[in-house]
N, C-alpha and C. Protein backbone atom coordinates (compact mmCIF):
# COMPACT_ATOMS: atom_id res chain seq x y z
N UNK A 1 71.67 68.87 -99.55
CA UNK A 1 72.46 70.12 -99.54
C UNK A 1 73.85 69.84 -99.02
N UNK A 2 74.85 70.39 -99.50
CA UNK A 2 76.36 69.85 -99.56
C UNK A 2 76.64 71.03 -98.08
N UNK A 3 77.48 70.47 -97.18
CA UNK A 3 77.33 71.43 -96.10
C UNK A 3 78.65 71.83 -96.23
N UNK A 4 78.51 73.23 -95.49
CA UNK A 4 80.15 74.20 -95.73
C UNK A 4 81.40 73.27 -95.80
N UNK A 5 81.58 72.50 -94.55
CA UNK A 5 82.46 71.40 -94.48
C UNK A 5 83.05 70.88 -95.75
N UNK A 6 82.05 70.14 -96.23
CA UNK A 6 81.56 69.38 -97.96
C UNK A 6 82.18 70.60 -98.89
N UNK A 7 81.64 71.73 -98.88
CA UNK A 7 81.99 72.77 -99.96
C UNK A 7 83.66 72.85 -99.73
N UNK A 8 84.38 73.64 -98.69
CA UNK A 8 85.24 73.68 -98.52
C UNK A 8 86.53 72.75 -98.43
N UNK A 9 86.40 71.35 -98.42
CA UNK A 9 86.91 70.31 -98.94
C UNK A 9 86.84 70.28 -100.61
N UNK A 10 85.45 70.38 -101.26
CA UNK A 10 85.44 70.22 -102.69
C UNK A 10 86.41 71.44 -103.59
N UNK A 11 85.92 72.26 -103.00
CA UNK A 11 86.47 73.87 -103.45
C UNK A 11 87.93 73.97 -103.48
N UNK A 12 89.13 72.82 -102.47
CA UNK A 12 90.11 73.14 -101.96
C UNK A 12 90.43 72.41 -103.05
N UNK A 13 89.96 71.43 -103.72
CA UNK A 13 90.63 70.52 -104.67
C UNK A 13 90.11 70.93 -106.15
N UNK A 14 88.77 71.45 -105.70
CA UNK A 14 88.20 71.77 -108.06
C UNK A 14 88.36 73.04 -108.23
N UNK A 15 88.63 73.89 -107.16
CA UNK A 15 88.07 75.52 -107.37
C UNK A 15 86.44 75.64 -107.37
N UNK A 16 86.47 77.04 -108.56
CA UNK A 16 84.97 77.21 -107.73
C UNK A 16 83.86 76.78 -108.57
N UNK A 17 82.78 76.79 -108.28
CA UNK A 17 81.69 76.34 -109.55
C UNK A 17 80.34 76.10 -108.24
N UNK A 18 79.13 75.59 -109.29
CA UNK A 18 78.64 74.98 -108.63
C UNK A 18 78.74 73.53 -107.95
N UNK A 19 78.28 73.62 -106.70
CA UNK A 19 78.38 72.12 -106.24
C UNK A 19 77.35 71.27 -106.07
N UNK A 20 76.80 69.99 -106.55
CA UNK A 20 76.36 69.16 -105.70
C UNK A 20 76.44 67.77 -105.49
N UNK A 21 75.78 67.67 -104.13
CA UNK A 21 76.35 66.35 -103.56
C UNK A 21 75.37 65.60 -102.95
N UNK A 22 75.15 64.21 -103.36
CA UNK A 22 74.43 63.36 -103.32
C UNK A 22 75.11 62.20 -102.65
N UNK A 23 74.48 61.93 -101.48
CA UNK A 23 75.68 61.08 -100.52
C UNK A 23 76.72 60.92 -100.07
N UNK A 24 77.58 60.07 -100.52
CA UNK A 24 79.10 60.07 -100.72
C UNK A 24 79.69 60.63 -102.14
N UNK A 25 78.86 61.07 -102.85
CA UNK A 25 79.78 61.78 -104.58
C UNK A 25 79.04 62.87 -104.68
N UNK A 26 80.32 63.76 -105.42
CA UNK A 26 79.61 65.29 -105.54
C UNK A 26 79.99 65.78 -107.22
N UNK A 27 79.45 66.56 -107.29
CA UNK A 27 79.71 67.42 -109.13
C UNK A 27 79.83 68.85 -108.41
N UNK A 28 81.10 69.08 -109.45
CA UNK A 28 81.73 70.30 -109.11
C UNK A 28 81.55 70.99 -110.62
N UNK A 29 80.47 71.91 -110.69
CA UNK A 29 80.09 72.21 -112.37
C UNK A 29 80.84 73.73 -112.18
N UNK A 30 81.95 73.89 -113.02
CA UNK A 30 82.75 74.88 -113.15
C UNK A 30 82.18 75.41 -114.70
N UNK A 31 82.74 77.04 -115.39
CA UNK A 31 82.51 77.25 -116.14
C UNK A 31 83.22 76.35 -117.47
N UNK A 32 84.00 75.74 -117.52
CA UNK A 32 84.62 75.43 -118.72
C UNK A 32 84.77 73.75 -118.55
N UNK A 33 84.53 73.28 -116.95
CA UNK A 33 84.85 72.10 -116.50
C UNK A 33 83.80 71.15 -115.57
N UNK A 34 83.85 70.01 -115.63
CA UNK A 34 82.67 69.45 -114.44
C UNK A 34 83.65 68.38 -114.10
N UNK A 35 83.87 68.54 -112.60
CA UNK A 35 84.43 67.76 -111.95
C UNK A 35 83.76 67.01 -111.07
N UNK A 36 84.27 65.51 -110.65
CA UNK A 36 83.63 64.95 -109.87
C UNK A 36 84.34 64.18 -108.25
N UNK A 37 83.81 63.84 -107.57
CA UNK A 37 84.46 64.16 -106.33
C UNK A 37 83.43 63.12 -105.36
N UNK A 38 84.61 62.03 -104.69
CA UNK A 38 84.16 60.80 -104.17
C UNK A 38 84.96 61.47 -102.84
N UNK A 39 83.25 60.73 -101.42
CA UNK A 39 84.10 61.18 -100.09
C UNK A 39 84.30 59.71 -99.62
N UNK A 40 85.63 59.74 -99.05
CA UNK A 40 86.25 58.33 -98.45
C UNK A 40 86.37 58.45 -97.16
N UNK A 41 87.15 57.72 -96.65
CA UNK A 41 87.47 58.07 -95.08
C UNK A 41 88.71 59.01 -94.86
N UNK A 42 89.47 59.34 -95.83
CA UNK A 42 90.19 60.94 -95.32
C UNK A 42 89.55 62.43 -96.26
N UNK A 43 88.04 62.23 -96.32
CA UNK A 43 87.51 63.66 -97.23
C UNK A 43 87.62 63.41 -98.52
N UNK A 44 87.18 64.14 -99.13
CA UNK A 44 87.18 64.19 -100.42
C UNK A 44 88.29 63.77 -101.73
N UNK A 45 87.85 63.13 -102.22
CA UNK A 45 89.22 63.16 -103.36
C UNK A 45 88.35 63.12 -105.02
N UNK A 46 89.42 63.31 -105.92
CA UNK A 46 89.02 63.95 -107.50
C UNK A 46 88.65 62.31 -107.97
N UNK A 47 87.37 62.35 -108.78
CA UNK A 47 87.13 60.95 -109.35
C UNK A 47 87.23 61.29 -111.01
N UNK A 48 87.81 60.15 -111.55
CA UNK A 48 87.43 60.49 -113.38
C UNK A 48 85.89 59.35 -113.77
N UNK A 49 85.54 60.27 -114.41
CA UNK A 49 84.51 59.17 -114.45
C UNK A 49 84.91 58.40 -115.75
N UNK A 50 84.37 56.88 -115.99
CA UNK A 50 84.55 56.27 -116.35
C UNK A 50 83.69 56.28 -118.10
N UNK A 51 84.43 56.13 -118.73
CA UNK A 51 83.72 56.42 -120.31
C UNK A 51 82.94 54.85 -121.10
């Protein structure tokens, strides 16, 4: 379970959607978009995933 902390870091950078988060990487499933989201040592930042 992604904790408020986690949400409110993800939320500040994808907007809103569902979230989840599995360790250090999270999915940010928006209506039109799915974003993804790696935590480092300064919080969260936007990942592209790789094709």
């Amino acid at each position: 379970m992604p904790t408020d902390e986690d949400k409110a870091g993800i939320n500040k950078l994808g907007g809103a959607g569902e979230i989840k988060v599995a360790g250090t990487v999270a999915r940010l499933k928006g209506t039109a978009v799915t974003k993804y989201f790696k935590k480092g040592p300064n919080g969260w930042a936007p990942v592209v995933p790789k094709k």
